[in-house]
Every structure is written in structure tokens, then in C-alpha cells.
C-alpha atoms as a PDB file:
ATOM      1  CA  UNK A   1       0.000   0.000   0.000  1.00  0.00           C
ATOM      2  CA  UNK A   2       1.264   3.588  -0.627  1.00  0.00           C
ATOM      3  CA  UNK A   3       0.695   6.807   0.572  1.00  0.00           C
ATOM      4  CA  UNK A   4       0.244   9.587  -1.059  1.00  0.00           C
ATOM      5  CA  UNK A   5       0.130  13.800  -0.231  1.00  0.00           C
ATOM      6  CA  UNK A   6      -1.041  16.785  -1.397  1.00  0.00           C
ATOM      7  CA  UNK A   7      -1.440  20.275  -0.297  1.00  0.00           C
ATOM      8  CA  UNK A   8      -4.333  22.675  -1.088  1.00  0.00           C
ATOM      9  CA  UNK A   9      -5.506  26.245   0.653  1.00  0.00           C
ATOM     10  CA  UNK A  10      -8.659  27.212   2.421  1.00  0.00           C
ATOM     11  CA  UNK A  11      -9.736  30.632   1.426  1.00  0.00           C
ATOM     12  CA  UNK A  12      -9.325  33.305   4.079  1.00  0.00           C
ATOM     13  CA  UNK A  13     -12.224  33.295   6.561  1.00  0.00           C
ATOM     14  CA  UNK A  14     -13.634  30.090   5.647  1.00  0.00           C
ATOM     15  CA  UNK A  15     -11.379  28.005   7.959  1.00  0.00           C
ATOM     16  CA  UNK A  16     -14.321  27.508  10.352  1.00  0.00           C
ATOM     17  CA  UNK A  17     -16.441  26.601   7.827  1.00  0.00           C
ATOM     18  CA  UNK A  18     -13.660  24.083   6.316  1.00  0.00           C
ATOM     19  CA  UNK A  19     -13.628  21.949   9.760  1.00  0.00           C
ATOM     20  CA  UNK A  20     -17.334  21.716   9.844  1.00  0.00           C
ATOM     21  CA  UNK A  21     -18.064  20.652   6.438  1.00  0.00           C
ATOM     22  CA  UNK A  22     -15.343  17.579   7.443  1.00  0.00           C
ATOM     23  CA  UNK A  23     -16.917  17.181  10.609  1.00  0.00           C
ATOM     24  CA  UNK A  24     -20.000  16.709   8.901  1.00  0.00           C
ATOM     25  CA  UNK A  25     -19.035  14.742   5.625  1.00  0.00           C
ATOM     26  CA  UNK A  26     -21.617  13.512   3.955  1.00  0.00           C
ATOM     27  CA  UNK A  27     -22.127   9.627   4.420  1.00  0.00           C
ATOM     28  CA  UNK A  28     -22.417   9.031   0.593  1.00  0.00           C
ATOM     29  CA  UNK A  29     -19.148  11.062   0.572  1.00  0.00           C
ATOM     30  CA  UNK A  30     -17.053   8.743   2.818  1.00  0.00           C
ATOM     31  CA  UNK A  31     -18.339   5.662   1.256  1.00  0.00           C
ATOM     32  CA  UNK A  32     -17.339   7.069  -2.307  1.00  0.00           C
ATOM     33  CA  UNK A  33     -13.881   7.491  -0.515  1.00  0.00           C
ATOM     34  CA  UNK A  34     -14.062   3.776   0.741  1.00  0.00           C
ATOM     35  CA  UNK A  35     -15.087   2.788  -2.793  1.00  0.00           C
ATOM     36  CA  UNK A  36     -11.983   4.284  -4.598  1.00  0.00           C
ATOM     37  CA  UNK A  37      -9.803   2.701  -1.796  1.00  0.00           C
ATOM     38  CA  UNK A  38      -8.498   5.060   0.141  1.00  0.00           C
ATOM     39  CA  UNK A  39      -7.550   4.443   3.830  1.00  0.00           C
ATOM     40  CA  UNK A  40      -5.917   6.255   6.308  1.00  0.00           C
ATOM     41  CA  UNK A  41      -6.723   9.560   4.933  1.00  0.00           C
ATOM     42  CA  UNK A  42      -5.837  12.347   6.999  1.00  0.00           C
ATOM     43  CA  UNK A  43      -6.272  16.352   6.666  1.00  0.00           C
ATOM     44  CA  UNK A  44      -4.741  18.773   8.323  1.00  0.00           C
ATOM     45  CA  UNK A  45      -4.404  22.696   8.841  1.00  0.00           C
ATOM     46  CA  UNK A  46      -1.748  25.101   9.145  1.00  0.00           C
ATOM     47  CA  UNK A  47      -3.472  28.693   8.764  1.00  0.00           C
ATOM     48  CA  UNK A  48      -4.995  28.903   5.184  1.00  0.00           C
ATOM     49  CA  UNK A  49      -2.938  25.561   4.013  1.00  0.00           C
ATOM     50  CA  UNK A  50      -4.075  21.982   4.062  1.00  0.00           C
ATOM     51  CA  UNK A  51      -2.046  18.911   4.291  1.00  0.00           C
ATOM     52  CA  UNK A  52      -3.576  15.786   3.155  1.00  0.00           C
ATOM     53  CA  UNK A  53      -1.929  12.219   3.355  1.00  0.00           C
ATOM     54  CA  UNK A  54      -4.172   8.888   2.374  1.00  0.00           C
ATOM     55  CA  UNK A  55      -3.196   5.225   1.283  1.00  0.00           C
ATOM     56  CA  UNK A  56      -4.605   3.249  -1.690  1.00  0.00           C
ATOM     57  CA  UNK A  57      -3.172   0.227  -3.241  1.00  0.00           C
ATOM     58  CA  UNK A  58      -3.572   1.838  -6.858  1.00  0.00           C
ATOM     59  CA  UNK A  59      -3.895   5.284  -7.647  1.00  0.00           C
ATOM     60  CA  UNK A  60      -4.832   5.085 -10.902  1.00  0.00           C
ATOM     61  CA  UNK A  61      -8.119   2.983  -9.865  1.00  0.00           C
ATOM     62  CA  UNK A  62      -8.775   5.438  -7.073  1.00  0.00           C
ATOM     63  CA  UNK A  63      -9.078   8.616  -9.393  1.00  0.00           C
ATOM     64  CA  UNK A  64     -10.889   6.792 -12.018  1.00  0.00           C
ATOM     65  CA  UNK A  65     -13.191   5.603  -9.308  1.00  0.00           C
ATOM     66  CA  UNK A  66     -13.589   9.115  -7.997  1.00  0.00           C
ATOM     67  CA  UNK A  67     -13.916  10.675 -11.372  1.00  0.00           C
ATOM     68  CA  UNK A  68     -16.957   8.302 -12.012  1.00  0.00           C
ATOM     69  CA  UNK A  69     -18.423   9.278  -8.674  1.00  0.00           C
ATOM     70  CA  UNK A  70     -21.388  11.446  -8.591  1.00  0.00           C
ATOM     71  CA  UNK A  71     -20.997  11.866  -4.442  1.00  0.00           C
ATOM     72  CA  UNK A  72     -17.303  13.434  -5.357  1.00  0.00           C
ATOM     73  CA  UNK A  73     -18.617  15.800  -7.671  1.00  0.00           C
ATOM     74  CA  UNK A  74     -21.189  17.142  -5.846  1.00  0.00           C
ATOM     75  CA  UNK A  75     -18.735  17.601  -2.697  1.00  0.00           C
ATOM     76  CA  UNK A  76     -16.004  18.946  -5.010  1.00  0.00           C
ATOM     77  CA  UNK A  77     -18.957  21.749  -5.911  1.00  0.00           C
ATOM     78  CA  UNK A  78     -19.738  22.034  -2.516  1.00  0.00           C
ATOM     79  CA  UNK A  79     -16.276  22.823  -1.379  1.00  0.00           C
ATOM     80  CA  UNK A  80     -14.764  24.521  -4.491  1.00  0.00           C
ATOM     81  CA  UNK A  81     -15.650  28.123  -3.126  1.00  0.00           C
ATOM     82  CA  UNK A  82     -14.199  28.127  -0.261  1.00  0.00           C
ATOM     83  CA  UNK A  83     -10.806  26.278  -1.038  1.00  0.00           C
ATOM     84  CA  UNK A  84      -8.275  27.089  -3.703  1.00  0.00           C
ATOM     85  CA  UNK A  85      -7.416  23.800  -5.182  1.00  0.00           C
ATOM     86  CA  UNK A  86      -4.860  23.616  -8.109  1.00  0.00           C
ATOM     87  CA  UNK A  87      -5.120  20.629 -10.325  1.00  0.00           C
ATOM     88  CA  UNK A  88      -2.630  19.064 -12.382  1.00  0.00           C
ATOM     89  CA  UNK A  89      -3.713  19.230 -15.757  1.00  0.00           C
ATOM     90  CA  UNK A  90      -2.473  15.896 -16.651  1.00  0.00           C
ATOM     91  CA  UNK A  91      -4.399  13.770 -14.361  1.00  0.00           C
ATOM     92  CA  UNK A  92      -6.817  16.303 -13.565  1.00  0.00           C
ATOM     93  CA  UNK A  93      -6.796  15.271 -10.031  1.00  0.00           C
ATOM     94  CA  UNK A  94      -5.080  17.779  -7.133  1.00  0.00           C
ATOM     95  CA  UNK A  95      -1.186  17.479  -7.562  1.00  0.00           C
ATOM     96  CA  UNK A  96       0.936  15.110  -5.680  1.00  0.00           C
ATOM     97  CA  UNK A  97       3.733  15.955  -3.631  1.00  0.00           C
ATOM     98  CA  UNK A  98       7.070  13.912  -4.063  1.00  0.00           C
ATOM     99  CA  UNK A  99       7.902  12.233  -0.913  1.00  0.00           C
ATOM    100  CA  UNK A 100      11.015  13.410   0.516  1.00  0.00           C
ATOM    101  CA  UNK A 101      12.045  10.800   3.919  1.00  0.00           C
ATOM    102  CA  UNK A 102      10.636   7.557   4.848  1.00  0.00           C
ATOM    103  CA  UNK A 103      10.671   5.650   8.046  1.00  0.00           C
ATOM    104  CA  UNK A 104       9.180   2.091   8.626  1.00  0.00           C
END
């Protein structure tokens, strides 16, 4: 299994609004998450940037899945105005950051 990261912004006072929207994620949301297998996804916040780290066992079948998903759209539309997410145009999916250190 691998891990993967990626770093996005929240937009300026919306950081409030960010946590509650994740604290209430919409079931159909994490199951579309489950679907695409991804595990041990984490978020988290420094100021306006956001840290995100998950694990799937193929990448390529998780953004497929995701890009199929109606749940993912609508939540992508339901958070697109108050992040500032950059997309790589390749894989139209958020870019992923190189990993630097490893430790088992």
C-alpha cells in the first residue's frame, strides 16, 4: 500500500467553515472514498494551508473511481468556493507531492 500527499488552501475566513463541512461529511461522501480505496486519509491545517496524506493500493483505480463518482462531484462543488485547489492538468486530479524521507 502507498501513501500519497497533497497540499491545497482554504480561502481566508472560511477556515471555520472548512472543519465543519469535514466534521459533517456527507455519508455518501465517505463511502465514495471507501469505494476508490483510500484508507488512512488524513487532513490537516496550518493557517490557510491543508495537508492531506491517504493510502490506496492503486492510484490510478482510485481517481478513475472518484472521477466516475457522482458523491465526489457534488462535494467537489460544494467545497470549491471556499478552497483554492490547483489541479494538475495531466491527471486532472489535485497534484501530488514527491515524498522526501521515509521511516518504517
Amino acid at each position: 500500500m502507498a501513501g500519497y500527499a497533497w497540499v491545497l488552501e482554504v480561502r481566508t475566513g472560511y477556515e471555520i467553515e472548512y472543519k465543519k463541512r469535514h466534521d459533517e461529511i456527507w455519508p455518501e461522501m465517505l463511502e465514495a472514498l471507501k469505494a476508490a480505496g483510500i484508507r488512512n486519509y488524513n487532513i490537516y491545517r496550518h493557517g490557510l494551508t491543508l495537508f492531506g496524506y491517504f493510502e490506496t493500493d492503486d492510484l490510478e483505480a482510485t481517481k478513475a473511481t472518484l472521477a466516475a463518482s457522482d458523491a465526489n462531484a457534488r462535494w467537489g462543488e460544494y467545497m470549491g468556493p471556499i478552497m483554492k485547489i490547483e489541479v494538475d492538468p495531466s491527471t486532472d486530479f489535485p497534484y501530488l507531492l514527491p515524498q522526501q524521507f521515509y521511516m518504517a
